[in-house]
C-alpha atoms as a PDB file:
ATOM      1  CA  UNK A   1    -113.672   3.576  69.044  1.00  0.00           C
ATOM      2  CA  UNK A   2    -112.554   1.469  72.088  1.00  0.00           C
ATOM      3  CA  UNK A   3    -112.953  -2.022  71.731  1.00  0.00           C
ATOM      4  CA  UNK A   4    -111.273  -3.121  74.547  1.00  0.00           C
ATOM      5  CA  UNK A   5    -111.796  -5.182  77.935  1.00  0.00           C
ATOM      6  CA  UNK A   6    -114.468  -3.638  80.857  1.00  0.00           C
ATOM      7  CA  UNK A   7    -116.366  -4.976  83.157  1.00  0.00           C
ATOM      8  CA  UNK A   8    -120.144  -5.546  81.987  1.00  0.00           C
ATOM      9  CA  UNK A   9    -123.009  -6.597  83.560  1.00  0.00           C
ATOM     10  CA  UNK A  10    -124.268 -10.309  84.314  1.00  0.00           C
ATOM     11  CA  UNK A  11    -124.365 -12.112  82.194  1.00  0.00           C
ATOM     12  CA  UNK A  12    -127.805 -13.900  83.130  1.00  0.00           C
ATOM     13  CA  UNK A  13    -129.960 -11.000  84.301  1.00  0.00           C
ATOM     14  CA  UNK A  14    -128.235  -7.871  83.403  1.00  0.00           C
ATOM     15  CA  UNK A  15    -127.693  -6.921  87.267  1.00  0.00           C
ATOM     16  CA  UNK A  16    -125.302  -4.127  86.862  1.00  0.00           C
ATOM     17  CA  UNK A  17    -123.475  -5.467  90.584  1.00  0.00           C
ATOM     18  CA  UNK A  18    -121.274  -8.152  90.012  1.00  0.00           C
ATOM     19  CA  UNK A  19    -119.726 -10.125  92.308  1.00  0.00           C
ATOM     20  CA  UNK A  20    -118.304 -12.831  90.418  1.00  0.00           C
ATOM     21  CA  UNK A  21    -116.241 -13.215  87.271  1.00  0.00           C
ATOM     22  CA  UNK A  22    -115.153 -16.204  85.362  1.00  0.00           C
ATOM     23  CA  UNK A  23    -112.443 -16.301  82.735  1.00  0.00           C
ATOM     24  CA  UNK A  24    -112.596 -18.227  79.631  1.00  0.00           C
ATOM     25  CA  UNK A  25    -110.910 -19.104  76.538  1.00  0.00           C
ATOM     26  CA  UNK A  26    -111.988 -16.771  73.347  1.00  0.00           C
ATOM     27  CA  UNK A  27    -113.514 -20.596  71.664  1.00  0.00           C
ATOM     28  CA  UNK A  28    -116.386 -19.877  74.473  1.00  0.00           C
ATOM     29  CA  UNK A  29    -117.984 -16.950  72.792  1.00  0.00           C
ATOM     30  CA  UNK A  30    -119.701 -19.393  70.058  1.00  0.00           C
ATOM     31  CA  UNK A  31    -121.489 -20.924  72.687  1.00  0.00           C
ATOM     32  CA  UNK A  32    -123.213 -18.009  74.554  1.00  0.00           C
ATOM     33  CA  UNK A  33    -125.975 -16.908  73.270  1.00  0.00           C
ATOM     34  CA  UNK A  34    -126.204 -14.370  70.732  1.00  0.00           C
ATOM     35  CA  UNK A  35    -122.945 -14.937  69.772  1.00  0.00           C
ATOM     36  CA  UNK A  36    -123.344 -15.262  65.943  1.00  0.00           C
ATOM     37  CA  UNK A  37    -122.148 -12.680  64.997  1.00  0.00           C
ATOM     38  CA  UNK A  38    -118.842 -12.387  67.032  1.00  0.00           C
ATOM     39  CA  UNK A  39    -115.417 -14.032  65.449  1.00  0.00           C
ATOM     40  CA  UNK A  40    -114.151 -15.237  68.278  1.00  0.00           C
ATOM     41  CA  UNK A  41    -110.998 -15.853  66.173  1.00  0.00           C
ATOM     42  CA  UNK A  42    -110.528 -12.179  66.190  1.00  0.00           C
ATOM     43  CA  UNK A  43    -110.596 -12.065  69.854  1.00  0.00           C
ATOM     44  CA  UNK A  44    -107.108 -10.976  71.657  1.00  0.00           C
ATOM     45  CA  UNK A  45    -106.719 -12.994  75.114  1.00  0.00           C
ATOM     46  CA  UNK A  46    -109.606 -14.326  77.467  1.00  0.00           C
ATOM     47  CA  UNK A  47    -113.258 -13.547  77.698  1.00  0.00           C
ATOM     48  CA  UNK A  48    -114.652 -12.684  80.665  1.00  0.00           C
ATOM     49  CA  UNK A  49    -118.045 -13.102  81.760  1.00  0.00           C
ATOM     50  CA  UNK A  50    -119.861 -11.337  85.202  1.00  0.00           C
ATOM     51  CA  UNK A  51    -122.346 -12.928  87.783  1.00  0.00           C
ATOM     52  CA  UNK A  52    -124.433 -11.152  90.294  1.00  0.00           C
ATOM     53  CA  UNK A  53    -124.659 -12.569  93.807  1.00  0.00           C
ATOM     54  CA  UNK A  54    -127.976 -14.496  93.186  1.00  0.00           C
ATOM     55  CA  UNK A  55    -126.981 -16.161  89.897  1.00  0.00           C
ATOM     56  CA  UNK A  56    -123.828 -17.037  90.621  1.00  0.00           C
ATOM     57  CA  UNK A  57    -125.908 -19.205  93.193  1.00  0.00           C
ATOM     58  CA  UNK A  58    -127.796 -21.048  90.389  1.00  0.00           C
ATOM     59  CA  UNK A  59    -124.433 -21.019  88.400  1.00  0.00           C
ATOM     60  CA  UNK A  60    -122.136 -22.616  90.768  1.00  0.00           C
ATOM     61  CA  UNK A  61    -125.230 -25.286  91.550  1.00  0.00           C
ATOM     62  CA  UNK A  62    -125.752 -26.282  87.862  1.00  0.00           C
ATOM     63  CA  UNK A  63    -122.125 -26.052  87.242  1.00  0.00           C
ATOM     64  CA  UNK A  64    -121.195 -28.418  90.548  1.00  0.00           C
ATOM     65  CA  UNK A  65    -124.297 -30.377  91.532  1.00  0.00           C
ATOM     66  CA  UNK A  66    -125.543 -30.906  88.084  1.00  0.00           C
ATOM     67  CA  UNK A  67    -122.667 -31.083  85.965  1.00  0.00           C
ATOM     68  CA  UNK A  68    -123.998 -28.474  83.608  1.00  0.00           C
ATOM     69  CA  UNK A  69    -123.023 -25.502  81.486  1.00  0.00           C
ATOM     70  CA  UNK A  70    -124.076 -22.360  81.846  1.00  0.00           C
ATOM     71  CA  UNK A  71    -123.142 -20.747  79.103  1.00  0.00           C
ATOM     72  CA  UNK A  72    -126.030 -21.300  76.346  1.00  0.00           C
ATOM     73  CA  UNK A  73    -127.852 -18.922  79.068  1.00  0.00           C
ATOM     74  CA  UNK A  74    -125.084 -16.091  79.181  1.00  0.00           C
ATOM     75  CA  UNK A  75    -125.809 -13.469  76.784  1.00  0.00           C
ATOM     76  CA  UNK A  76    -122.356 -12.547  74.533  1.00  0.00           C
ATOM     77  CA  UNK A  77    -123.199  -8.976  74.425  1.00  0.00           C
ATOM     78  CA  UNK A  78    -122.740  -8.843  78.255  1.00  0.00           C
ATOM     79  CA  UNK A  79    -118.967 -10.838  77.807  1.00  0.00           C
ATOM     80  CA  UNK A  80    -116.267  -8.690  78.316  1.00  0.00           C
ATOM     81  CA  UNK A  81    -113.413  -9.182  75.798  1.00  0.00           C
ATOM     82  CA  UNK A  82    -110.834  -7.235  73.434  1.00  0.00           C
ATOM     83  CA  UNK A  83    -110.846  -7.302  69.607  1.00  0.00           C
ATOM     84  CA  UNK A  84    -107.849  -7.156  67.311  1.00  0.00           C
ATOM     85  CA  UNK A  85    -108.021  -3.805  65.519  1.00  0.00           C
ATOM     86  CA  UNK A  86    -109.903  -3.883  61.879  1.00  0.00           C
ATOM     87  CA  UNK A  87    -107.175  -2.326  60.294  1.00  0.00           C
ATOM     88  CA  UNK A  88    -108.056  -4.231  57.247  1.00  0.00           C
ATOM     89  CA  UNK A  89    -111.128  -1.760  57.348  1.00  0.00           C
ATOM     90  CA  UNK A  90    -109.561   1.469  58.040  1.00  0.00           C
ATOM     91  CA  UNK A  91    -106.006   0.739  55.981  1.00  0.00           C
ATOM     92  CA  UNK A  92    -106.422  -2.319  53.634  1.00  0.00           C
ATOM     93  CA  UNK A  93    -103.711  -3.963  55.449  1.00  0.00           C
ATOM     94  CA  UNK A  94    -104.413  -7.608  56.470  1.00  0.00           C
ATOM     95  CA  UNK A  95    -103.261  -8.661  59.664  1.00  0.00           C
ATOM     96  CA  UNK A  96    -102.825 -12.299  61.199  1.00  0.00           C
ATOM     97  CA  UNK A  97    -105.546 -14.021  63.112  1.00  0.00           C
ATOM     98  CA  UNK A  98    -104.390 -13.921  66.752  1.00  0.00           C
ATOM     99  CA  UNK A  99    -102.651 -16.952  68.140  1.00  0.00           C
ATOM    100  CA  UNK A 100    -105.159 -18.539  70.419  1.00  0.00           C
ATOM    101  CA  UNK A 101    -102.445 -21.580  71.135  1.00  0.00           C
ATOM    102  CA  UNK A 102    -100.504 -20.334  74.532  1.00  0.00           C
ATOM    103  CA  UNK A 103    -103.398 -18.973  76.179  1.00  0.00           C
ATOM    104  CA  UNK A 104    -105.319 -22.044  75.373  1.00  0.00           C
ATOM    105  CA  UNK A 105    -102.543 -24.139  76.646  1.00  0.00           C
ATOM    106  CA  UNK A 106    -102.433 -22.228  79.711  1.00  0.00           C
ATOM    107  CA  UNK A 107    -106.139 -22.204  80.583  1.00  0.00           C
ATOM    108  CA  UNK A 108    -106.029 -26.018  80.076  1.00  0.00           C
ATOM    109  CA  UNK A 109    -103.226 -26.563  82.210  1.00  0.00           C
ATOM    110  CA  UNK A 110    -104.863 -24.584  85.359  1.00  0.00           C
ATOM    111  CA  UNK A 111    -108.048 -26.178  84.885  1.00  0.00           C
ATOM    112  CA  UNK A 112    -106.730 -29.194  85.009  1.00  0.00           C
ATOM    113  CA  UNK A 113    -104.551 -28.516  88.281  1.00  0.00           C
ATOM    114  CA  UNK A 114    -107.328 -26.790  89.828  1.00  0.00           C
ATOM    115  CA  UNK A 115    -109.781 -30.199  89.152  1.00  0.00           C
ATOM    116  CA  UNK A 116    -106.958 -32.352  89.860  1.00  0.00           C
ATOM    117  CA  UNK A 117    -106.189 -30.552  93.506  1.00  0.00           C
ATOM    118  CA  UNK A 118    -110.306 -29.674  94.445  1.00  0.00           C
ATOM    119  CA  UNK A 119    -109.902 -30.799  98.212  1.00  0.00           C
ATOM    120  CA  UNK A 120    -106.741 -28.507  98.705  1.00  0.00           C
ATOM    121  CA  UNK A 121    -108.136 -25.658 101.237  1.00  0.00           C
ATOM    122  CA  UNK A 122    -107.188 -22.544  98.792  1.00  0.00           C
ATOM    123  CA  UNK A 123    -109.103 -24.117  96.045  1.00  0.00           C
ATOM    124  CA  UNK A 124    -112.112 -21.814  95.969  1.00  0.00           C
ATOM    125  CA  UNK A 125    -115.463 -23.149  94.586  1.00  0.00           C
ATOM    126  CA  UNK A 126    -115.280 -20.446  91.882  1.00  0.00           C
ATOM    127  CA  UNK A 127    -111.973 -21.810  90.511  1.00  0.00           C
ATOM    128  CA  UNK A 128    -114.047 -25.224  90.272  1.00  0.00           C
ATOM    129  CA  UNK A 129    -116.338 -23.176  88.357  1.00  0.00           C
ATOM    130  CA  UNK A 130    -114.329 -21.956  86.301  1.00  0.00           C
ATOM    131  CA  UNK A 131    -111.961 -24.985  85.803  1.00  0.00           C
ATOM    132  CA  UNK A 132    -115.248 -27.143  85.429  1.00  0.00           C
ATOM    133  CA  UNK A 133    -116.374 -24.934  82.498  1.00  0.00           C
ATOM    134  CA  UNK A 134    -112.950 -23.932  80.719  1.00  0.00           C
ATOM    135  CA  UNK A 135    -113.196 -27.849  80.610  1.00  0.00           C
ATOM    136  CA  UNK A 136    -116.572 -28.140  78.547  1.00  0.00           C
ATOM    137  CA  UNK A 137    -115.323 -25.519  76.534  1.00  0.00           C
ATOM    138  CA  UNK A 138    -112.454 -27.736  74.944  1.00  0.00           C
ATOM    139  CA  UNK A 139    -114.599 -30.526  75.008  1.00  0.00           C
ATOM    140  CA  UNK A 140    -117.511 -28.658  73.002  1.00  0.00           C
ATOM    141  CA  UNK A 141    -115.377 -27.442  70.250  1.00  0.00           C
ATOM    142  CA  UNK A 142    -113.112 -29.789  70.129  1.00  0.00           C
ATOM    143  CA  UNK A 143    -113.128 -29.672  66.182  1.00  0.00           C
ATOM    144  CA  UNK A 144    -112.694 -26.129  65.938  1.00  0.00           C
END
């Protein structure tokens, strides 16, 4: 079974054409919804999540003009994102969680660059986007 990384659908409607993609931290999936039952400490690198051309619209709005999240609305089975082989299943051999610390670090450190330089002309509004909510995400599970 594959269980890695491909593209999926939005994330909002289902619309199989994407045309924009945002890349998280793996601390994000608890917040999308129907994300229960996903350990997100099992995930291996970012999560990635789609938009289609007309919700990326409403996404960039409420992320920019309102100073909202989107992600309660983004479905997690639509989220794009590798697992750490269960080979505690198929061998009885226990494996370390994977170490979320660099590419936390990382993520943090662009999104705070990006925010920090927003009038520089190669600053996209999707990088806002995505700076904007990597942001929330540290901030909404702080404690975690």
């Amino acid at each position: 079974m594959y269980t890695g990384k491909t593209e999926k659908a939005c994330c909002l409607c289902g619309n199989p054409d994407t045309a924009t993609r945002l890349d998280l931290p793996p601390r994000a999936v608890p917040l999308l919804k129907h994300a229960d039952p996903i350990a997100w400490q099992d995930i291996v690198g970012e999560v990635s999540i789609y938009f289609c051309d007309s919700d990326w619209e409403t996404v960039r709005d409420l992320v920019l003009e309102t100073g909202m999240s989107p992600l309660s609305r983004c479905n997690a089975a639509r989220a794009s994102f590798d697992l750490r082989e269960d080979f505690e299943a198929l061998l009885n051999d226990i494996r370390d969680e994977p170490d979320h610390t660099e590419i936390e670090a990382e993520m943090r450190a662009e999104a705070a660059e990006t925010l920090a330089n927003r009038d520089d002309p190669y600053v996209e509004e999707r990088d806002l986007v995505e700076a904007r909510v990597i942001e929330w995400v540290f901030e909404d599970t702080s404690d975690e």
